[in-house]
Protein backbone atom coordinates (compact mmCIF):
# COMPACT_ATOMS: atom_id res chain seq x y z
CA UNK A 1 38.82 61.48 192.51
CA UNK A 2 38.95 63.46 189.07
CA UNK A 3 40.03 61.64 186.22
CA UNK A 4 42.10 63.59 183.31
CA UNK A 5 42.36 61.55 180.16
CA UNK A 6 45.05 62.66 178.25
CA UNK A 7 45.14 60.78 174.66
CA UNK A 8 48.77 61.06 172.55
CA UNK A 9 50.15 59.96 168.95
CA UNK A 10 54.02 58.66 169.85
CA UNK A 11 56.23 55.83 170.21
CA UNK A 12 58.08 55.11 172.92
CA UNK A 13 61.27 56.31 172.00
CA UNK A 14 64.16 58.10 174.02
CA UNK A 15 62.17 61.40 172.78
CA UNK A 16 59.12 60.52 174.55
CA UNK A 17 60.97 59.24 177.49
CA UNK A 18 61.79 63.09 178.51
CA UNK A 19 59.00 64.83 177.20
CA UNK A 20 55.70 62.95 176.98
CA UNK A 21 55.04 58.91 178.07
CA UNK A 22 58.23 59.77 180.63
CA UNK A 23 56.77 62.80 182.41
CA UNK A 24 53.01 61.66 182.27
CA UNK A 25 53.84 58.43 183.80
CA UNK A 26 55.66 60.16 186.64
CA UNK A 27 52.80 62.85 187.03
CA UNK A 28 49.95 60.33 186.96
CA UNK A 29 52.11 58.72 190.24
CA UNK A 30 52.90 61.76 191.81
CA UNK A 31 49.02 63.12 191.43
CA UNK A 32 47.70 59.29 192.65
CA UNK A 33 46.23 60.18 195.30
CA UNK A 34 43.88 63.30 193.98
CA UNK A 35 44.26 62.33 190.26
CA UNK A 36 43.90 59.68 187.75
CA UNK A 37 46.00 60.61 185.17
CA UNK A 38 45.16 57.98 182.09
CA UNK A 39 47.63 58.43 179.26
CA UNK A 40 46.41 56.72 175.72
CA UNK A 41 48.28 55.95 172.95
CA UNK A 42 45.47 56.04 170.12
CA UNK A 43 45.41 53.91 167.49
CA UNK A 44 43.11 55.31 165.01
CA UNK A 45 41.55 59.08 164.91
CA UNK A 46 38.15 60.33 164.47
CA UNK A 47 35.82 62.88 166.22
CA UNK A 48 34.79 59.88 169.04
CA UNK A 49 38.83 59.53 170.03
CA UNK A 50 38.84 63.39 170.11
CA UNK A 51 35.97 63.93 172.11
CA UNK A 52 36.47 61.21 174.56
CA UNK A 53 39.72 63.07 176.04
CA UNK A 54 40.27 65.82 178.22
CA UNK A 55 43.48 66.77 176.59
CA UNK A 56 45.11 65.81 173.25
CA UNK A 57 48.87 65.79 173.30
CA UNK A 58 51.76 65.68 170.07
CA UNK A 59 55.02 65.69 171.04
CA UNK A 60 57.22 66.52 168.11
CA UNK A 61 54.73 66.31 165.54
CA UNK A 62 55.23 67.25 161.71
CA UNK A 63 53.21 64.58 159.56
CA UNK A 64 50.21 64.06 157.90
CA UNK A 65 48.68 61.95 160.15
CA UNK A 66 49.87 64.57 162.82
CA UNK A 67 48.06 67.15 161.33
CA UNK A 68 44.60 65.23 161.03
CA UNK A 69 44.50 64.15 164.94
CA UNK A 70 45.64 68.25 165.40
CA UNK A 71 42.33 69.11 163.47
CA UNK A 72 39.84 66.60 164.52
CA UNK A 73 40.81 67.69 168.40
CA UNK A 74 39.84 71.04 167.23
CA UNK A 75 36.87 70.05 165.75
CA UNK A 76 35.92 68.39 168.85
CA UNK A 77 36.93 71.33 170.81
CA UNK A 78 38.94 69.54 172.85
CA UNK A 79 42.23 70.99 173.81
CA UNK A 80 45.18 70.73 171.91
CA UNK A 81 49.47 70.75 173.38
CA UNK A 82 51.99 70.43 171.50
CA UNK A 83 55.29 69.36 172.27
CA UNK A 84 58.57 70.12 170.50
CA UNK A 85 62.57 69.39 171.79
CA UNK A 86 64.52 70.38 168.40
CA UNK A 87 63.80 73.18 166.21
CA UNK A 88 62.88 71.81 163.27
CA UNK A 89 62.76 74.46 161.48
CA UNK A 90 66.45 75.04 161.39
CA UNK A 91 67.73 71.21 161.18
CA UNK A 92 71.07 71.62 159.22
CA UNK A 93 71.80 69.71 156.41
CA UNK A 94 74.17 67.66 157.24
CA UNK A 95 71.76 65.69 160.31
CA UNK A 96 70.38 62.54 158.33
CA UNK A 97 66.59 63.65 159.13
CA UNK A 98 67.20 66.97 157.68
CA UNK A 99 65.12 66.03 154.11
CA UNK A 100 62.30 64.84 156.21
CA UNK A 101 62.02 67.69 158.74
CA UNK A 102 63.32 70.07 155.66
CA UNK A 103 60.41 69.23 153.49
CA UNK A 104 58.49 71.72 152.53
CA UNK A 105 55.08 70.02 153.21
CA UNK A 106 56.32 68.88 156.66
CA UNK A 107 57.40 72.65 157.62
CA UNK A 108 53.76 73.59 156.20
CA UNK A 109 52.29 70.47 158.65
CA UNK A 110 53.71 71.76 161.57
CA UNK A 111 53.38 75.59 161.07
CA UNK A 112 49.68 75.04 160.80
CA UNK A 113 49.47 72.89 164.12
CA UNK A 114 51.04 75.80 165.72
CA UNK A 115 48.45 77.98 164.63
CA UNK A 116 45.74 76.03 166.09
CA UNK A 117 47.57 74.76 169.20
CA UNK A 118 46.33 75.69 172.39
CA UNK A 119 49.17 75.21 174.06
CA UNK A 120 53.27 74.77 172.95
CA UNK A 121 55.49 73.24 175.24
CA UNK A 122 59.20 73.42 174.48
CA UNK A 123 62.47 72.44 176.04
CA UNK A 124 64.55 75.80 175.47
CA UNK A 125 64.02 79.37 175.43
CA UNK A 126 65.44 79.24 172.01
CA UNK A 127 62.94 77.11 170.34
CA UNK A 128 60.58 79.29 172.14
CA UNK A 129 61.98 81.95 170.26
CA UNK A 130 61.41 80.59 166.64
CA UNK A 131 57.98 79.69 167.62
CA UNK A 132 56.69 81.65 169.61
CA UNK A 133 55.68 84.35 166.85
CA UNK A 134 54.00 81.34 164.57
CA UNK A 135 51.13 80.60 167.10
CA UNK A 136 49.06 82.46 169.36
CA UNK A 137 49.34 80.25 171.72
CA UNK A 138 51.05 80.44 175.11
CA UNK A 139 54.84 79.23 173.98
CA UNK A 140 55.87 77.59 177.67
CA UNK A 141 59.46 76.79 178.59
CA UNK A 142 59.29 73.24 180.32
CA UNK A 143 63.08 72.08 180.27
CA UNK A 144 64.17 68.62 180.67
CA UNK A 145 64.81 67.11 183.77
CA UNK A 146 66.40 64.20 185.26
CA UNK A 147 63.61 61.46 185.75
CA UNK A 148 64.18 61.11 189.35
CA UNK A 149 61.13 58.63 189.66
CA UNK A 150 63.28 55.99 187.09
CA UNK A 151 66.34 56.50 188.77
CA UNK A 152 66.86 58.62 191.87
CA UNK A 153 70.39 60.76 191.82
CA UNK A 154 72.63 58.96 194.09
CA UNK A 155 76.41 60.30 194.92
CA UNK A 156 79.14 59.32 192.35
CA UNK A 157 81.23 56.51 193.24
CA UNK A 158 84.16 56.94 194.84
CA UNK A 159 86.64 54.66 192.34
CA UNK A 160 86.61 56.41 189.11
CA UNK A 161 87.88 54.75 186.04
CA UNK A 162 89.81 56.91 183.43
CA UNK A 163 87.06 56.44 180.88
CA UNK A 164 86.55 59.78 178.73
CA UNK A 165 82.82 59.18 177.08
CA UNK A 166 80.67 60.60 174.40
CA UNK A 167 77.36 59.24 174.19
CA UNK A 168 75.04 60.04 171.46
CA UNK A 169 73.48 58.77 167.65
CA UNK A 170 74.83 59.26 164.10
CA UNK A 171 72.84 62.55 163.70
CA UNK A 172 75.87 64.06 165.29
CA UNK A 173 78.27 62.73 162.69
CA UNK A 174 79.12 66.64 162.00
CA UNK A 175 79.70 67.28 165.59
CA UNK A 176 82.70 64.69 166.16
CA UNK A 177 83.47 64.82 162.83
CA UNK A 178 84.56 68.71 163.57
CA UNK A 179 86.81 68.07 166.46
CA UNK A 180 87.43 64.30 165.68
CA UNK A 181 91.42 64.98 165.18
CA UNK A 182 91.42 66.52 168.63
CA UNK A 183 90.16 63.15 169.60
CA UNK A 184 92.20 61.21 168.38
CA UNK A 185 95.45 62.91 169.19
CA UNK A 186 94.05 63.56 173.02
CA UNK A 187 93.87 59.31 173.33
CA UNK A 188 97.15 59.09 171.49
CA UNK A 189 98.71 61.39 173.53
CA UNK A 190 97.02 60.14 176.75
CA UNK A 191 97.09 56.68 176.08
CA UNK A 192 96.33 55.50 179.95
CA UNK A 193 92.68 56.94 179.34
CA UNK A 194 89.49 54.62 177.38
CA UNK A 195 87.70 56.51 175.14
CA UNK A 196 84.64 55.31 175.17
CA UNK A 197 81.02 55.83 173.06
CA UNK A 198 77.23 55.03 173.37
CA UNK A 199 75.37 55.00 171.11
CA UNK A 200 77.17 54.63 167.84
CA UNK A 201 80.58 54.42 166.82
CA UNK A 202 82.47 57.16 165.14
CA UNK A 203 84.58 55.66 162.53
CA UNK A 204 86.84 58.60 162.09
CA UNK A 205 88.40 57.82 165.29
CA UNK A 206 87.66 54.23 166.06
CA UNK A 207 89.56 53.06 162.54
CA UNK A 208 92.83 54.56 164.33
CA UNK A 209 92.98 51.76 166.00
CA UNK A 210 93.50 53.42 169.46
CA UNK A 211 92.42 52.66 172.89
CA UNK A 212 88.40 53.08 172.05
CA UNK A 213 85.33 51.13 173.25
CA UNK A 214 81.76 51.21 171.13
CA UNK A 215 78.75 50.43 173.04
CA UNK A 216 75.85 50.14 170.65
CA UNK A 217 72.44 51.86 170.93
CA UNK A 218 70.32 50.39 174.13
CA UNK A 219 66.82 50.77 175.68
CA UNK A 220 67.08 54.32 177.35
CA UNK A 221 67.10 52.35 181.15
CA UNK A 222 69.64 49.88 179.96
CA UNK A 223 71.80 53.22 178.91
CA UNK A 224 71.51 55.16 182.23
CA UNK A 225 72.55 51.47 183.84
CA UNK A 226 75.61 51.65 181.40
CA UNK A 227 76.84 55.22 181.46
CA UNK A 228 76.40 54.53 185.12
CA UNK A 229 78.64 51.27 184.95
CA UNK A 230 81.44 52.88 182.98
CA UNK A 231 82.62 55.15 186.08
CA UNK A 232 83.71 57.22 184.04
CA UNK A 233 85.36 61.10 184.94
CA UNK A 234 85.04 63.00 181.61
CA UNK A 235 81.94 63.07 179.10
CA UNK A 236 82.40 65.55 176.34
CA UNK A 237 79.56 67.04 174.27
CA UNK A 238 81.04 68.69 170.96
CA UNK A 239 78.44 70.60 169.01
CA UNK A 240 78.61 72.25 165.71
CA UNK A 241 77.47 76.23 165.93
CA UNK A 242 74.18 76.05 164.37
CA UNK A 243 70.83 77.27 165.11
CA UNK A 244 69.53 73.80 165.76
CA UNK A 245 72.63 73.19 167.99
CA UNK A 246 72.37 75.88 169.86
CA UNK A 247 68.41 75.30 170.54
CA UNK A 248 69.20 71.50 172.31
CA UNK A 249 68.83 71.03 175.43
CA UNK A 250 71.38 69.80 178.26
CA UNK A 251 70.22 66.17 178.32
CA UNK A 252 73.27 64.73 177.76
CA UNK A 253 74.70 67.18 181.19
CA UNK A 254 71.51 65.48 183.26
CA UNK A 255 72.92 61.80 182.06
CA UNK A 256 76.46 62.54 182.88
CA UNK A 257 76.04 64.29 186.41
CA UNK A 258 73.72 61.56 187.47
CA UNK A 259 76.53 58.82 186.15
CA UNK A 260 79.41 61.05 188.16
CA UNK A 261 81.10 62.30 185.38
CA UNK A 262 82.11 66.06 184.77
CA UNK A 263 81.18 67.29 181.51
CA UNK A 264 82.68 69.85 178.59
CA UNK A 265 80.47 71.50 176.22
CA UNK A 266 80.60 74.61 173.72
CA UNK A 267 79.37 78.19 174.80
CA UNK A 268 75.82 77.95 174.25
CA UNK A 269 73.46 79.81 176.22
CA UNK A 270 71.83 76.43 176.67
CA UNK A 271 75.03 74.64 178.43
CA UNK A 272 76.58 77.87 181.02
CA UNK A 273 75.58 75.64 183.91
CA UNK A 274 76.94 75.08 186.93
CA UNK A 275 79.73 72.75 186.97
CA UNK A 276 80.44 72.40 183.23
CA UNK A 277 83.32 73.15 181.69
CA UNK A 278 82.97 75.35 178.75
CA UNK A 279 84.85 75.50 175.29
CA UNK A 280 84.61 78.90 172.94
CA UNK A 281 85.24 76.88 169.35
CA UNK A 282 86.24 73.69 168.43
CA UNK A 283 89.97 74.90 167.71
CA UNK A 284 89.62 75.10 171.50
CA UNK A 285 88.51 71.60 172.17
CA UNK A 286 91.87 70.02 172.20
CA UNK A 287 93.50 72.36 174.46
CA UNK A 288 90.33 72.14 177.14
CA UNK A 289 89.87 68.42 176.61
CA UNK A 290 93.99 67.94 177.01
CA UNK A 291 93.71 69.98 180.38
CA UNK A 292 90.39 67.85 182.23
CA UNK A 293 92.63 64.75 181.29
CA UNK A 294 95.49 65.99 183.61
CA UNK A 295 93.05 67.27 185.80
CA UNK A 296 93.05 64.83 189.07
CA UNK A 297 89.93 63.34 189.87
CA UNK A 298 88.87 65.37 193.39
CA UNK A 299 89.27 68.31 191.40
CA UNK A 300 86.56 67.12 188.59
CA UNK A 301 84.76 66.06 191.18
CA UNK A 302 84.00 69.03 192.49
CA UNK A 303 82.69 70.42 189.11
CA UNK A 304 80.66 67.24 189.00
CA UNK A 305 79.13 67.98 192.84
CA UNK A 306 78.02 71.76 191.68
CA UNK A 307 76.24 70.51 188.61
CA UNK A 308 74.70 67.61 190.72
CA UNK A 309 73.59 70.08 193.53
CA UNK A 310 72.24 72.59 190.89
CA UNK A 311 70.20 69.41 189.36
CA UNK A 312 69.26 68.38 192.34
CA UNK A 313 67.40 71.86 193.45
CA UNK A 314 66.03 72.69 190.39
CA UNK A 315 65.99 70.22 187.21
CA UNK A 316 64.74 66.49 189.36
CA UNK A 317 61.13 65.48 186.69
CA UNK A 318 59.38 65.77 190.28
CA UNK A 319 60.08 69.38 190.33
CA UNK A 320 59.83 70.30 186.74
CA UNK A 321 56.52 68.18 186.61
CA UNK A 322 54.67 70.62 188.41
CA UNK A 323 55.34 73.09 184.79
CA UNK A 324 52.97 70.47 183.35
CA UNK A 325 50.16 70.19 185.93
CA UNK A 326 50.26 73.46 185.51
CA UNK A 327 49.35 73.62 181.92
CA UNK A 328 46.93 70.69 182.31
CA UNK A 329 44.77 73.21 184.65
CA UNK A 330 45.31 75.92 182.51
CA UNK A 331 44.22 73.36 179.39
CA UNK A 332 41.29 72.15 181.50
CA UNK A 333 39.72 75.55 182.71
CA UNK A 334 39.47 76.40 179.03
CA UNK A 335 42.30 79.62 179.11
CA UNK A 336 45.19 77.98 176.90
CA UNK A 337 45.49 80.63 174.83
């Protein structure tokens, strides 16, 4: 049996989950048999760390300390992959990590990674596209996927409540804060529904005082449990049109699908999928939001179903995985670049 070490730099965070710890820990299963897949999370960094690995890995990496474990692996001559999900080169001001990411010695940090990278893995073809022309290094498109091996897709239940859910963190405060008055006027006006949010609670809309439920931030397992729990029929994914909008990826359609509930997002390239009801700007949002609200439940199910069946073929972590293995042999017989 061959034994790929693969040493990384992260913290197990919801980040992670999707795109490194996540996906190695299913891959090292899945490859049990031929492979033994050893993932480390290093402590320290000096040539002996770098040289005892096959492969070093960064996933979203930008600081200092970053940058050393980039150039001791090179040193070393042991491969280097990067990792990226945003584009942080075009975080917009109002997100609360924009002065870190918008600093000019972190841009510097992680432009110079990319020049010695051997190999950039990204979640979109957009962030491919702002990248891509900063390295010389293969730019690969590995998109998220839902981690089947956690929790396998199972059919939506049949007893839907009328929950309508938004799940995300308060780096979107621009995002609901932009169609917020939609929001509240669609629970006022549909007062049977719950609206209901994950994650962190939107005080433009919860102060109304309507029919709202906050569910604070939870381990990422605990949250799939949750969504899950909420039977909900509607989750809604408003988006600001911004660069670094429009280069996220559909995580929050994987989440929803998998929990049975049909989702709305904006026309991004990113989010034409099957089964997802689209809005064109957020002067829109009201109007398409007001109409899936009177829309009965058989008939959202069936946009739920296409997006589920669409998952199912092509975006399950055991499929997508095999983008990875893929440029683990490529890393391994020394042609990254």
């Amino acid at each position: 049996m061959a034994t790929i070490r693969i040493n990384t730099l992260t913290s197990p965070d919801v980040t992670s989950f999707y795109r490194c710890l996540g996906p190695l820990a299913a891959l090292r299963k899945a490859h049990r048999k031929t492979l033994d897949i050893q993932t480390n999370q290093i402590a320290r960094m000096d040539w002996a760390v770098a040289a005892d690995c096959d492969i070093m890995f960064l996933q979203r990496p930008c600081l200092g300390k970053h940058l050393e474990v980039a150039q001791i692996t090179k040193l070393a001559r042991t491969p280097l992959w990067l990792d990226f999900d945003d584009d942080l080169f075009n975080v917009q001001s109002d997100n609360p990590t924009a002065a870190t990411y918008g600093n000019e010695k972190i841009q510097g940090n992680i432009r110079r990674m990319l020049e010695i990278a051997d190999v950039v893995t990204v979640s979109t073809p957009a962030i491919r596209e702002t990248m891509q022309p900063m390295t010389s290094a293969l730019v690969a498109v590995i998109p998220n996927a839902w981690p089947d091996d956690f929790r396998p897709f199972v059919e939506p239940l049949a007893s839907r409540t009328k929950r309508c859910v938004w799940r995300g963190s308060a780096t979107h405060i621009r995002d609901v804060l932009e169609v917020a008055h939609h929001i509240h006027d669609a629970a006022e006006l549909f007062s049977e529904w719950k609206f209901s949010f994950l994650g962190w609670e939107p005080f433009m809309i919860t102060e109304k005082k309507l029919s709202v439920e906050v569910f604070p931030k939870m381990e990422v397992l605990e949250y799939f449990d949750k969504l899950r729990e909420l039977a909900g029929q509607i989750l809604y994914v408003p988006l600001h049109n911004s660069q670094f909008n429009k280069s996220k990826s559909m995580i929050a359609w994987l989440e929803a699908s998998y929990a049975g509930m049909a989702v709305l997002a904006p026309e991004f390239p990113e989010w034409e999928r099957p089964g997802i009801t689209i809005y064109k700007e957020p002067a829109d949002f009201g109007q398409v939001l007001g109409e899936m609200l009177q829309t009965p439940w058989p008939e959202l199910k069936e946009r739920v179903d296409a997006s589920r069946a669409y998952i199912q073929e092509h975006l399950l972590l055991s499929h997508v995985n095999q983008l990875r293995m893929a440029v683990i042999e490529r890393l391994l017989n020394g042609s990254g670049r």
